[in-house]
N, C-alpha and C. Protein backbone atom coordinates (compact mmCIF):
# COMPACT_ATOMS: atom_id res chain seq x y z
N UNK A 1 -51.59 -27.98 114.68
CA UNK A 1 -51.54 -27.70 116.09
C UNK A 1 -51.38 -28.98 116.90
N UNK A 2 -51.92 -29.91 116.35
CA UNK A 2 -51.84 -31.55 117.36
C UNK A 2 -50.48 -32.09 116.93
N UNK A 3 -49.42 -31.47 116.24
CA UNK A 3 -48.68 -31.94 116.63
C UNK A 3 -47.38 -30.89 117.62
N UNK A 4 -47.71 -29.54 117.19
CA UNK A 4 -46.97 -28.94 117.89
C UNK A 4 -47.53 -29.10 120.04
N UNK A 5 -48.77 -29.60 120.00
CA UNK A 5 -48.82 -30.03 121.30
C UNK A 5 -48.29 -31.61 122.00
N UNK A 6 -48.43 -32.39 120.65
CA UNK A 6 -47.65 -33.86 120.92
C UNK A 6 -46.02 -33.55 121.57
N UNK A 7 -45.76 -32.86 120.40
CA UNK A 7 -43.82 -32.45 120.71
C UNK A 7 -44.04 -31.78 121.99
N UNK A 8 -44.87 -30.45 123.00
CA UNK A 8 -44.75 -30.16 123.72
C UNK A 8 -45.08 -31.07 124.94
N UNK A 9 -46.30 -32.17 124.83
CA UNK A 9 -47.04 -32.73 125.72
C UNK A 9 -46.27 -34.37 125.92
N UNK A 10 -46.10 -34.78 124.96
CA UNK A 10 -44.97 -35.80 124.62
C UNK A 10 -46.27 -37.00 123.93
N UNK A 11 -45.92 -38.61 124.26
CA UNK A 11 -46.86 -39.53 123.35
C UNK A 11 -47.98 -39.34 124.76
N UNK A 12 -48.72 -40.16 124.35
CA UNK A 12 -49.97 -40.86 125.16
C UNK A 12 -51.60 -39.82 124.52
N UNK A 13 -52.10 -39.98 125.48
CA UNK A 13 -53.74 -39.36 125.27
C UNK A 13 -53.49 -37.91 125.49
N UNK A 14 -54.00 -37.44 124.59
CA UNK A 14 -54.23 -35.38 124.70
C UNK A 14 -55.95 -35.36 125.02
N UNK A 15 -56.38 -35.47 126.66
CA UNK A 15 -57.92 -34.61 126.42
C UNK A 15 -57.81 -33.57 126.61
N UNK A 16 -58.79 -33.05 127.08
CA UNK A 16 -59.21 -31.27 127.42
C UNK A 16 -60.91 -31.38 128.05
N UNK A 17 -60.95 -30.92 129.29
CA UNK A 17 -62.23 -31.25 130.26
C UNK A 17 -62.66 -29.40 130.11
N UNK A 18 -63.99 -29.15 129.35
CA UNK A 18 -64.41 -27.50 129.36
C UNK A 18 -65.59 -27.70 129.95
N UNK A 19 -66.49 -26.51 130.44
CA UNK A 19 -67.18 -25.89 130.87
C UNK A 19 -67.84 -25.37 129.62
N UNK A 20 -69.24 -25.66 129.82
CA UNK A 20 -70.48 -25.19 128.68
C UNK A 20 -70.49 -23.99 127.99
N UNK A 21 -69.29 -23.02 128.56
CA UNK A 21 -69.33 -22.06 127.76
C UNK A 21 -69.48 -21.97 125.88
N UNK A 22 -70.41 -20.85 125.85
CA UNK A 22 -70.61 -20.76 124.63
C UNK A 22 -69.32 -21.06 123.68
N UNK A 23 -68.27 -20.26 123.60
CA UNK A 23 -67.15 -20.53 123.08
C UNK A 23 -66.29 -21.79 122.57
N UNK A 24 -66.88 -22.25 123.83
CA UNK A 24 -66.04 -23.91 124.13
C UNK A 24 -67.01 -24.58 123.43
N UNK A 25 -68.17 -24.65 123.29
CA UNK A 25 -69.13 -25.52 123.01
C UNK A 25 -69.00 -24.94 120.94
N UNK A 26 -68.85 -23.90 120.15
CA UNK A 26 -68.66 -23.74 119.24
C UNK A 26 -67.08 -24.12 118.94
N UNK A 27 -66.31 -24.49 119.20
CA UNK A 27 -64.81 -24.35 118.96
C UNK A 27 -64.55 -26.21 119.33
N UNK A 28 -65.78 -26.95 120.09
CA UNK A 28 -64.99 -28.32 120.56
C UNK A 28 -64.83 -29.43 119.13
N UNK A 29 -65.82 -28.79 118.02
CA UNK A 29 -65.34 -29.92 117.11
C UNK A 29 -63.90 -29.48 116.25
N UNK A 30 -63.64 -28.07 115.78
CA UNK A 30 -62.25 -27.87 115.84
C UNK A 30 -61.53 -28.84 116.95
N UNK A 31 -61.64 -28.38 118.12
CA UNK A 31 -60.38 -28.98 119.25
C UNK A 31 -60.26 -30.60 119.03
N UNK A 32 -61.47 -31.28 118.93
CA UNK A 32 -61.12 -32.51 118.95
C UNK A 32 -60.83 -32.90 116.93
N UNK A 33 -60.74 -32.42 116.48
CA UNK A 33 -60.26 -32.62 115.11
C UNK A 33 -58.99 -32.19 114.94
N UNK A 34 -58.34 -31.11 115.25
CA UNK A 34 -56.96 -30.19 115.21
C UNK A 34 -55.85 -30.63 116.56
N UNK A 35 -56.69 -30.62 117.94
CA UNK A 35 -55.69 -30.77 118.38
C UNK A 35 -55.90 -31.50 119.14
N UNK A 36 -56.86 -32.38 120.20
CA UNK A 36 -57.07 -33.28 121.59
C UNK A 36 -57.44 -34.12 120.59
N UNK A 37 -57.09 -35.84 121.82
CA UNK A 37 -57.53 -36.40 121.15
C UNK A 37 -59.22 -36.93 121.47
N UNK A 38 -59.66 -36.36 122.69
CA UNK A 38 -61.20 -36.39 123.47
C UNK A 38 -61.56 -34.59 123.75
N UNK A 39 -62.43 -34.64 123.63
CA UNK A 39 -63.21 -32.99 124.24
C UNK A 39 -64.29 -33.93 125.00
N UNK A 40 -64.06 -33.42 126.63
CA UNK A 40 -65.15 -33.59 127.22
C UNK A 40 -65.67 -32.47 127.98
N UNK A 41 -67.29 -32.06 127.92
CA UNK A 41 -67.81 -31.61 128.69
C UNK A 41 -68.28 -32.16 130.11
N UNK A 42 -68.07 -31.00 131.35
CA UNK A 42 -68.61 -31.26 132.42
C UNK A 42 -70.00 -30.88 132.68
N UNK A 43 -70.78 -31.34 133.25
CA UNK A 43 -71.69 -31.06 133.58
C UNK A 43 -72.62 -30.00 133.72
N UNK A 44 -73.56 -29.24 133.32
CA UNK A 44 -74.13 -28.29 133.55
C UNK A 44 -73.95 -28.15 135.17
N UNK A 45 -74.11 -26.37 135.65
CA UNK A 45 -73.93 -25.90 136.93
C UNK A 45 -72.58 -26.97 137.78
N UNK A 46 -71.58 -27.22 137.28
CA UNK A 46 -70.55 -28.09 137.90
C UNK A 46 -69.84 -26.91 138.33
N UNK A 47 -69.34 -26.73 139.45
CA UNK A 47 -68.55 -25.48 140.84
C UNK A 47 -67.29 -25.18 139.42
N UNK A 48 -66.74 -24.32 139.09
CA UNK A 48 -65.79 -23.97 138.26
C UNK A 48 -64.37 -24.33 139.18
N UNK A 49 -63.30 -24.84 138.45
CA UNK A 49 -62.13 -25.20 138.98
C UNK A 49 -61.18 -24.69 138.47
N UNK A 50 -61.14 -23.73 137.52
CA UNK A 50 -59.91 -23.24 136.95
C UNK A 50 -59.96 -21.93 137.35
N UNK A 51 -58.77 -21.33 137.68
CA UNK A 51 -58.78 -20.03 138.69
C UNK A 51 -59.42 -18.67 137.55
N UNK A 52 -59.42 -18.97 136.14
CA UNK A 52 -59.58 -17.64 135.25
C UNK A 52 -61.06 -18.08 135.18
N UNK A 53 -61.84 -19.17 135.13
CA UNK A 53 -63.34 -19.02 135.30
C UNK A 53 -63.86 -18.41 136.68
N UNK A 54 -63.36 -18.92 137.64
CA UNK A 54 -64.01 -18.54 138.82
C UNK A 54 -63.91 -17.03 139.38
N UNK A 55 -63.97 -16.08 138.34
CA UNK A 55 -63.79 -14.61 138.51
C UNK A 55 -62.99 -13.91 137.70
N UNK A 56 -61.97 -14.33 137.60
CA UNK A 56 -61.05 -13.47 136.48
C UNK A 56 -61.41 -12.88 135.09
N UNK A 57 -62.02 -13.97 134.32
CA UNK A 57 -62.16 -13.79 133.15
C UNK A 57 -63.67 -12.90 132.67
N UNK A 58 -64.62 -12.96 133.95
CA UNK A 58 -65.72 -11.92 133.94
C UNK A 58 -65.59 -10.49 134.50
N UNK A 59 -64.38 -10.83 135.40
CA UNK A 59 -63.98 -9.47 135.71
C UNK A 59 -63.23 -8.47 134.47
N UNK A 60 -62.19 -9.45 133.81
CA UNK A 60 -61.94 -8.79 132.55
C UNK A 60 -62.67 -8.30 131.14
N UNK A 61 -63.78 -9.25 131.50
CA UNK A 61 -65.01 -9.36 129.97
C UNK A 61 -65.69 -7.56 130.10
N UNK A 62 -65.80 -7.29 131.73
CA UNK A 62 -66.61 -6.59 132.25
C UNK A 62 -65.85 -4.91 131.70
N UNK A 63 -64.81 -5.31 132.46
CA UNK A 63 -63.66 -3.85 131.77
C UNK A 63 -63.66 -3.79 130.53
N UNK A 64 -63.05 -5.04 129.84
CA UNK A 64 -63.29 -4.47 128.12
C UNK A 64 -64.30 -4.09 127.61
N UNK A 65 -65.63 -4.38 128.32
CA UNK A 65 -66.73 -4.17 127.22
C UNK A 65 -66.99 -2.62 127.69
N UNK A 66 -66.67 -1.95 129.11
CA UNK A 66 -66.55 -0.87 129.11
C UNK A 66 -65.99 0.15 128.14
N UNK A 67 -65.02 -0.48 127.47
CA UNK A 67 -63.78 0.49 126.70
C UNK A 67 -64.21 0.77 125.45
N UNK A 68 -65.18 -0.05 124.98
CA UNK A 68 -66.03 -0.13 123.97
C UNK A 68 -65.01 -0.40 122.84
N UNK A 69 -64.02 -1.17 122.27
CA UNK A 69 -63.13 -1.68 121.42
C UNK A 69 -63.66 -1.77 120.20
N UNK A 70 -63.04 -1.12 119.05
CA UNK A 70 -64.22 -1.71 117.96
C UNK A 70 -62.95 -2.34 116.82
N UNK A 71 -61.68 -2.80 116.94
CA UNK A 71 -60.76 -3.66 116.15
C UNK A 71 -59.84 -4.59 117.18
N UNK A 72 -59.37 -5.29 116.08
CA UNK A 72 -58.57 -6.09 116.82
C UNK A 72 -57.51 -5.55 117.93
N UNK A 73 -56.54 -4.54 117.30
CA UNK A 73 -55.87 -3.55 118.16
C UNK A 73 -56.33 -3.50 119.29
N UNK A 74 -57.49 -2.82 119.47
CA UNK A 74 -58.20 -1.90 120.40
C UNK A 74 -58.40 -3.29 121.37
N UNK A 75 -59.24 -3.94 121.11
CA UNK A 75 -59.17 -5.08 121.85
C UNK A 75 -58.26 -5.83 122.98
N UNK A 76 -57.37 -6.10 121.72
CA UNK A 76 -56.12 -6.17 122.81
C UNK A 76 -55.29 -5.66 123.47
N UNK A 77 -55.76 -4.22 123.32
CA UNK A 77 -55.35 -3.21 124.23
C UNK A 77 -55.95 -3.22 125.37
N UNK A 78 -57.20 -3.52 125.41
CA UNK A 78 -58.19 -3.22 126.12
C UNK A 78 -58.12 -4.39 127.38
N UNK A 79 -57.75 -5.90 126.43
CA UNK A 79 -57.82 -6.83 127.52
C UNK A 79 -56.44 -6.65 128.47
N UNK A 80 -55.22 -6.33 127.92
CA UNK A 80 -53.75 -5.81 127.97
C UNK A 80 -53.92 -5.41 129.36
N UNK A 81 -54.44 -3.84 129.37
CA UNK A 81 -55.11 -2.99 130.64
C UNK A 81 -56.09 -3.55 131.40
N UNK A 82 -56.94 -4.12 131.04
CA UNK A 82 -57.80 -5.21 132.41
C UNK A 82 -57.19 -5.70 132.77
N UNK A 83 -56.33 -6.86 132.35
CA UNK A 83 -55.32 -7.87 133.59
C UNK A 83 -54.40 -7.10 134.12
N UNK A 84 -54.36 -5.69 134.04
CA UNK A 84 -52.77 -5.19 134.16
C UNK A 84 -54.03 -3.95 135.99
N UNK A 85 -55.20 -3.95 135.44
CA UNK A 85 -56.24 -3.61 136.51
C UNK A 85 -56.40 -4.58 137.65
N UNK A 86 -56.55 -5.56 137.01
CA UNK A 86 -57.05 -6.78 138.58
C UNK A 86 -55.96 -6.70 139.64
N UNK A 87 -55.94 -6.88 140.83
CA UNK A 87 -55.70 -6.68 142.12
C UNK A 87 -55.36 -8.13 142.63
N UNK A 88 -54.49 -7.97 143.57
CA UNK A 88 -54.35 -8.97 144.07
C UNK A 88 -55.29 -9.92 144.97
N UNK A 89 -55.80 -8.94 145.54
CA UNK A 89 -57.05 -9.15 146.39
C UNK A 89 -57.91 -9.80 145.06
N UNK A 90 -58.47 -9.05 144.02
CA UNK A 90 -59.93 -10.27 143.48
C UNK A 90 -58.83 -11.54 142.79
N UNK A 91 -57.61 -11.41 142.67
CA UNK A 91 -57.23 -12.85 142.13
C UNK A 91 -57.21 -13.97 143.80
N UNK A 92 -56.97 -13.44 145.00
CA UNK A 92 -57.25 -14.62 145.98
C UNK A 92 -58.31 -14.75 146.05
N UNK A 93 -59.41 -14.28 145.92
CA UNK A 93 -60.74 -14.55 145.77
C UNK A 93 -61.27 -15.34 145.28
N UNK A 94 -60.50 -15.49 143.85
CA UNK A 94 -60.90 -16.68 142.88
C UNK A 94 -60.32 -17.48 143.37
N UNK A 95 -59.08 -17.62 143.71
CA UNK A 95 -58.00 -18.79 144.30
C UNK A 95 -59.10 -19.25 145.41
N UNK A 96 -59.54 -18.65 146.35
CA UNK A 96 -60.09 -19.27 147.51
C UNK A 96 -61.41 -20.01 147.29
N UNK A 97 -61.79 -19.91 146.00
CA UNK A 97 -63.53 -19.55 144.93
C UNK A 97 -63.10 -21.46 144.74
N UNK A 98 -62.10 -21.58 143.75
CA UNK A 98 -61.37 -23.03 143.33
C UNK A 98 -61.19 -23.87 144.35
N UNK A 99 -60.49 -23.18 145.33
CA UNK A 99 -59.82 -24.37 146.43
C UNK A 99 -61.63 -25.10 147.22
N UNK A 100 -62.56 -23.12 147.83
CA UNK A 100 -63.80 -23.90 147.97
C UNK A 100 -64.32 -25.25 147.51
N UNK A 101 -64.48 -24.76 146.39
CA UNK A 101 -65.18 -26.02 145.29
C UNK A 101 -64.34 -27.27 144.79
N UNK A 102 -62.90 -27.35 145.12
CA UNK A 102 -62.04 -28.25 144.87
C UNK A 102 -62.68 -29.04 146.21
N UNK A 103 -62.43 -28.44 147.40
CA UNK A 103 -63.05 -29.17 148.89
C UNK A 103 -64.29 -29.95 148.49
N UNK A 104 -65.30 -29.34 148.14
CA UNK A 104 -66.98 -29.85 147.80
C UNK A 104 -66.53 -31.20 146.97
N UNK A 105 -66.09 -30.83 146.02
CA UNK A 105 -66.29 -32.21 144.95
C UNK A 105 -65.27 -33.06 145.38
N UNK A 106 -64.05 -33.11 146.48
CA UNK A 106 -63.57 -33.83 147.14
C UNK A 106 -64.62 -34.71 147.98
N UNK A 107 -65.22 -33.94 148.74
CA UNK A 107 -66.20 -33.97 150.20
C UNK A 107 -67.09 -34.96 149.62
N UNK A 108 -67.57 -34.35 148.27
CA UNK A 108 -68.84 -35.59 147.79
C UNK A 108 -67.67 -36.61 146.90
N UNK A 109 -66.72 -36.99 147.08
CA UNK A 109 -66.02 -37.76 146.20
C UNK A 109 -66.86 -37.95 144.77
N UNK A 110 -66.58 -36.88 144.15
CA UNK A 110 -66.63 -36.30 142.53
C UNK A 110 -68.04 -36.57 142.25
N UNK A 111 -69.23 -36.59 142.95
CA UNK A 111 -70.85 -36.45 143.04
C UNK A 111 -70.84 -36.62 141.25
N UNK A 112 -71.64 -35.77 140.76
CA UNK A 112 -71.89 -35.71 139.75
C UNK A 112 -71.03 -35.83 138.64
N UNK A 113 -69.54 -35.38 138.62
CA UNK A 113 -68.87 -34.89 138.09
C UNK A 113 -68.00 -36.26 137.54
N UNK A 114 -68.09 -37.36 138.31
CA UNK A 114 -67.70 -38.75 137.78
C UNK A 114 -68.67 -39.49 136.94
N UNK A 115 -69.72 -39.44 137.33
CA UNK A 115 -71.07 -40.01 136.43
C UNK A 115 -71.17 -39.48 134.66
């Protein structure tokens, strides 16, 4: 995989900046072995900046686990029809959720988040 992202990304440094999520936090010694060449975590409680954390991706967690999926199929059927559910309205929400918190950690010129 680190090199099919070199050929896409080109030479220099490959990081990747995640959020404490469980997922991310089991999967970062893969990432920094396979494909980045740094995994850094941000900060506990740091404002979310990527538009699929700041609502999207709990709004979708929320629908699938409704559907009750029990294979892979089903699953991705399931997530398929949640994004194909979300609205335009809760995706500016999140957009406006990012730009908020993009302002804040501007405002405090990167407070915690540089340290």
């Amino acid at each position: 995989m680190h090199e099919a992202a070199r050929r896409k990304l080109g030479p220099g440094f490959i990081g990747i900046w995640l959020d404490n999520a469980p997922v991310h936090k089991a999967c970062a010694e893969f990432l920094a072995d396979s494909l980045f060449d740094e995994v850094v975590f941000q900060p506990p409680s740091s404002p979310d900046t990527n538009h699929c954390d700041a609502g999207v991706f709990v709004n979708m967690a929320q629908k699938v686990h409704k559907r009750r999926p029990k294979n892979l199929s089903e699953i991705r059927a399931a997530v398929a029809e949640a994004w194909q559910e979300i609205d335009s309205k809760h995706l500016r929400k999140a957009s406006d959720r990012v730009r908020t918190n993009m302002k804040t950690i501007k405002d405090l010129k990167g407070g915690e988040l540089l340290h």
